[in-house]
N, C-alpha and C. Protein backbone atom coordinates (compact mmCIF):
# COMPACT_ATOMS: atom_id res chain seq x y z
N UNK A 1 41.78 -51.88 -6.83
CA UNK A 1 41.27 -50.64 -6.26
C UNK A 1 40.52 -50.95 -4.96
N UNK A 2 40.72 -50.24 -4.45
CA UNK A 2 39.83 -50.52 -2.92
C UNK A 2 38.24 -49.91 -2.85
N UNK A 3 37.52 -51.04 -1.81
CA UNK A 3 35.98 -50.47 -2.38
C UNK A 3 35.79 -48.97 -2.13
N UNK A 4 36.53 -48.19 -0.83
CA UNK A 4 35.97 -46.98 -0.33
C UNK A 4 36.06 -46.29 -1.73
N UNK A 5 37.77 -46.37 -2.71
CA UNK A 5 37.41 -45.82 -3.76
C UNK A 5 36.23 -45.69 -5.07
N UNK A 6 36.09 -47.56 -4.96
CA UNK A 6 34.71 -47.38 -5.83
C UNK A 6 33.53 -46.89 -5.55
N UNK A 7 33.31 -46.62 -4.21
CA UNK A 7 32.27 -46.02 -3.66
C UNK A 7 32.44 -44.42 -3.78
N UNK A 8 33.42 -43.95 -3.30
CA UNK A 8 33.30 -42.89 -3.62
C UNK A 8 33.12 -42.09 -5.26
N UNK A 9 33.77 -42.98 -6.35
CA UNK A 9 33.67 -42.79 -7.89
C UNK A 9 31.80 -42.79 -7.90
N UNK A 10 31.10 -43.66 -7.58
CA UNK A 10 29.98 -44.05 -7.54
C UNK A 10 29.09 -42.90 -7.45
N UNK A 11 29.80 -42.40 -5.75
CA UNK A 11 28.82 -41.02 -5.65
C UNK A 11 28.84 -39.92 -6.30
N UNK A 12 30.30 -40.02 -6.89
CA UNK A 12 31.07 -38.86 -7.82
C UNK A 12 30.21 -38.94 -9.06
N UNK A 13 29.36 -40.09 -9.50
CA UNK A 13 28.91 -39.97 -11.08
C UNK A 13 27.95 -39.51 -10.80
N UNK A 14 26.97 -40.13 -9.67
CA UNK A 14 25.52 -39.56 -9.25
C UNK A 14 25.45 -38.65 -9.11
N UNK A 15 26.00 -37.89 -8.33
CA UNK A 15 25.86 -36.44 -7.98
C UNK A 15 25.79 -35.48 -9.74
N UNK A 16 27.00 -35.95 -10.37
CA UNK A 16 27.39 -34.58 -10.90
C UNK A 16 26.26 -35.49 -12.69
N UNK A 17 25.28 -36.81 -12.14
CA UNK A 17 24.43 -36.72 -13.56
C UNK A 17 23.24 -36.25 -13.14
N UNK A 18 23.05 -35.38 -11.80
CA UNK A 18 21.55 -34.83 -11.88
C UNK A 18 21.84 -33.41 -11.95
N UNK A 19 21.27 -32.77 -12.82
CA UNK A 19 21.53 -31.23 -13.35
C UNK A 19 20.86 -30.50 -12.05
N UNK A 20 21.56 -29.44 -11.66
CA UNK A 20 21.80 -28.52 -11.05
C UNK A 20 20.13 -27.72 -11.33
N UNK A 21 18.98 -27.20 -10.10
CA UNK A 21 18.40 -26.24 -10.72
C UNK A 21 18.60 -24.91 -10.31
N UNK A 22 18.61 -24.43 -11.11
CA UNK A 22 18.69 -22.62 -10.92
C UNK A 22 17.67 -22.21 -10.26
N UNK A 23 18.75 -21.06 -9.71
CA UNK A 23 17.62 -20.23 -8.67
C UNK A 23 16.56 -19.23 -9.52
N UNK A 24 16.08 -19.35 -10.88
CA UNK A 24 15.43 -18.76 -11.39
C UNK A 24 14.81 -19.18 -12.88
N UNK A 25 13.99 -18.71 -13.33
CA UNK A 25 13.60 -19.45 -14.75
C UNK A 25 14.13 -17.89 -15.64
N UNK A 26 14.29 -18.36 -16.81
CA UNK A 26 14.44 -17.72 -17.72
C UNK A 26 13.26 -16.56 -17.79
N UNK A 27 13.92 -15.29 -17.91
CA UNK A 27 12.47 -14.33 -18.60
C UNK A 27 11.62 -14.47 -19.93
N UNK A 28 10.52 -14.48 -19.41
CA UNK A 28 9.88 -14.55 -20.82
C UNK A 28 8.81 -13.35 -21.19
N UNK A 29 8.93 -12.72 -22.24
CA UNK A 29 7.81 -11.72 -22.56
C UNK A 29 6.61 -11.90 -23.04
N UNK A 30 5.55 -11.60 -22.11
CA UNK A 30 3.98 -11.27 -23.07
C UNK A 30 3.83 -10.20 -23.47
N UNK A 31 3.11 -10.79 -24.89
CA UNK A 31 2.93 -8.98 -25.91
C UNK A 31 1.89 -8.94 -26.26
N UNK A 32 0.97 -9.71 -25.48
CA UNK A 32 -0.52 -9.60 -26.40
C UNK A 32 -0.72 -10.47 -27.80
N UNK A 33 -0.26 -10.82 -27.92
CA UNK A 33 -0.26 -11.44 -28.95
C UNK A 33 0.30 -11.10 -30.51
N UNK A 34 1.33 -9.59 -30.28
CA UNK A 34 1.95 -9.76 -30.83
C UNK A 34 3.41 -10.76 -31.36
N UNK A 35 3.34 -11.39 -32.06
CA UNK A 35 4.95 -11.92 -32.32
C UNK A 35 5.98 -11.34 -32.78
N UNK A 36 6.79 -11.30 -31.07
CA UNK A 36 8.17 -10.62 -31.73
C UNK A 36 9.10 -11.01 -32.40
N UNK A 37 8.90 -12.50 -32.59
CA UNK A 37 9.76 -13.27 -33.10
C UNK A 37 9.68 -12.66 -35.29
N UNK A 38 8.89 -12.33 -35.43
CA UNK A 38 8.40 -11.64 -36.59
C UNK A 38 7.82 -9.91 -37.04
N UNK A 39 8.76 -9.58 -35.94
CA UNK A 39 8.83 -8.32 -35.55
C UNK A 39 8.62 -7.38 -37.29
N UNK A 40 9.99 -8.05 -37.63
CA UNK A 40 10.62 -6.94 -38.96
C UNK A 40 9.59 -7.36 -40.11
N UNK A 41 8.65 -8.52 -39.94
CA UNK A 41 7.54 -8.54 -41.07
C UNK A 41 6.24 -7.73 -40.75
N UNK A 42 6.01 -7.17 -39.83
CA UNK A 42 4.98 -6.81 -39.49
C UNK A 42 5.13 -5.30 -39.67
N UNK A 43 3.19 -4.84 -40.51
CA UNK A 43 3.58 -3.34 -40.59
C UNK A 43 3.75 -2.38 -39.69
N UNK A 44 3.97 -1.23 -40.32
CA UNK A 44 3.83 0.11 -38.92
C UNK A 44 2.87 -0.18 -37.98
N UNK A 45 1.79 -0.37 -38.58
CA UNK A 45 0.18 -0.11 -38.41
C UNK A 45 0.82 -1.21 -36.98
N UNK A 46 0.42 -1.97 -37.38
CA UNK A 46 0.61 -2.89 -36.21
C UNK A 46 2.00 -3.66 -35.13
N UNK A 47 2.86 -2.56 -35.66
CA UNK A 47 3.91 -2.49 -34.75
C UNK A 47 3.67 -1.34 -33.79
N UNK A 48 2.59 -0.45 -34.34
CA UNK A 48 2.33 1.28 -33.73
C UNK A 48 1.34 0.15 -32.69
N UNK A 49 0.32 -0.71 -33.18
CA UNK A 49 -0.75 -1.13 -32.17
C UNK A 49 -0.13 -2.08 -31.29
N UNK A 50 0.67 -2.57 -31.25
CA UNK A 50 1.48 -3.78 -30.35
C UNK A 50 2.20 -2.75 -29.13
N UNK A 51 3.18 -1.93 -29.87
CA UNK A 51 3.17 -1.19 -28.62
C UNK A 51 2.78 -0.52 -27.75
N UNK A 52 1.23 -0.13 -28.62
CA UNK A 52 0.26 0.93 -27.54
C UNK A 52 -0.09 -0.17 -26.23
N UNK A 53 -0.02 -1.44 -26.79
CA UNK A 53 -0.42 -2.45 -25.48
C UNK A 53 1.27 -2.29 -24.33
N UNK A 54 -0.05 -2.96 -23.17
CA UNK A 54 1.25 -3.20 -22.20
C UNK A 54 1.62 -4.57 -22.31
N UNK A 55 3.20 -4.32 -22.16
CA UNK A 55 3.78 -5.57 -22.64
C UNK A 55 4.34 -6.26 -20.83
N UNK A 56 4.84 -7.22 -20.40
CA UNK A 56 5.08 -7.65 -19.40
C UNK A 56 6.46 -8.76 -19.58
N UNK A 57 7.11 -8.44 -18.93
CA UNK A 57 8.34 -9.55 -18.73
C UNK A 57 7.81 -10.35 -17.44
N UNK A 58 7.91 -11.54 -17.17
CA UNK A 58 7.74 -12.49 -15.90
C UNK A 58 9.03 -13.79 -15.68
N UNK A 59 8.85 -13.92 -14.29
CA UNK A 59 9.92 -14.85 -14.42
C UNK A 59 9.79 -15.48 -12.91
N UNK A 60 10.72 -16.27 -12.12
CA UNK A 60 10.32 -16.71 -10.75
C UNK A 60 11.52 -16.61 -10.07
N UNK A 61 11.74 -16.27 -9.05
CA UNK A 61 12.84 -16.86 -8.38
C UNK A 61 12.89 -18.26 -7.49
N UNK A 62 13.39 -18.49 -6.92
CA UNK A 62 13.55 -19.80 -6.05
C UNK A 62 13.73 -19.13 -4.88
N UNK A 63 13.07 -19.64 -3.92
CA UNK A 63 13.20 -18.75 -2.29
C UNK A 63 14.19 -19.60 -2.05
N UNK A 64 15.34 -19.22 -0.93
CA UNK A 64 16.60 -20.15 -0.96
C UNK A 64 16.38 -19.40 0.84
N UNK A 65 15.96 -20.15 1.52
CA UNK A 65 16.56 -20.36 2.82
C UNK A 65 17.33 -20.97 3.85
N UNK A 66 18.36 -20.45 3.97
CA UNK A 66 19.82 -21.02 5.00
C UNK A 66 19.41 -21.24 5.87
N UNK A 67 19.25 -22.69 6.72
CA UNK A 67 19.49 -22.72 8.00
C UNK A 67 20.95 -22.77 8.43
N UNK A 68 21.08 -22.14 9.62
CA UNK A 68 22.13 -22.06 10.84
C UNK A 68 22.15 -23.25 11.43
N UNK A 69 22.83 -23.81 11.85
CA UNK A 69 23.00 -24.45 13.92
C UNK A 69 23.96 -23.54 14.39
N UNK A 70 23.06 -23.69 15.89
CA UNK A 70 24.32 -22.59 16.27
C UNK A 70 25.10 -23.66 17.43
């Protein structure tokens, strides 16, 4: 095999073993401290008081700015 090929295989592994990051994180919800994950065990009473709170989704984007040459 010729080296340019092993060199190029080389860059081919590097590249594609560092994971990719996204232009955003996953959403995640605050509920006050309700757990929704235990939603269906919890009574009225305090499924009625979890929602009187405000609940919030958050998340981030990634600012992604293109440079040009012109």
């Amino acid at each position: 095999m010729s080296t340019f090929f092993l060199l190029l295989q080389r860059v081919h592994d590097k590249v594609h073993d560092c994971p990719m990051k996204l232009n955003y994180s996953e959403p995640k919800i605050f509920t006050r401290g309700a757990d929704i994950g235990a939603w269906s065990k919890l009574s009225k009473k305090d499924k009625k008081e979890a929602l009187s709170k405000s609940w919030y989704v958050y998340y981030s984007i990634r600012d992604q700015i293109q440079l040009q040459e012109n």
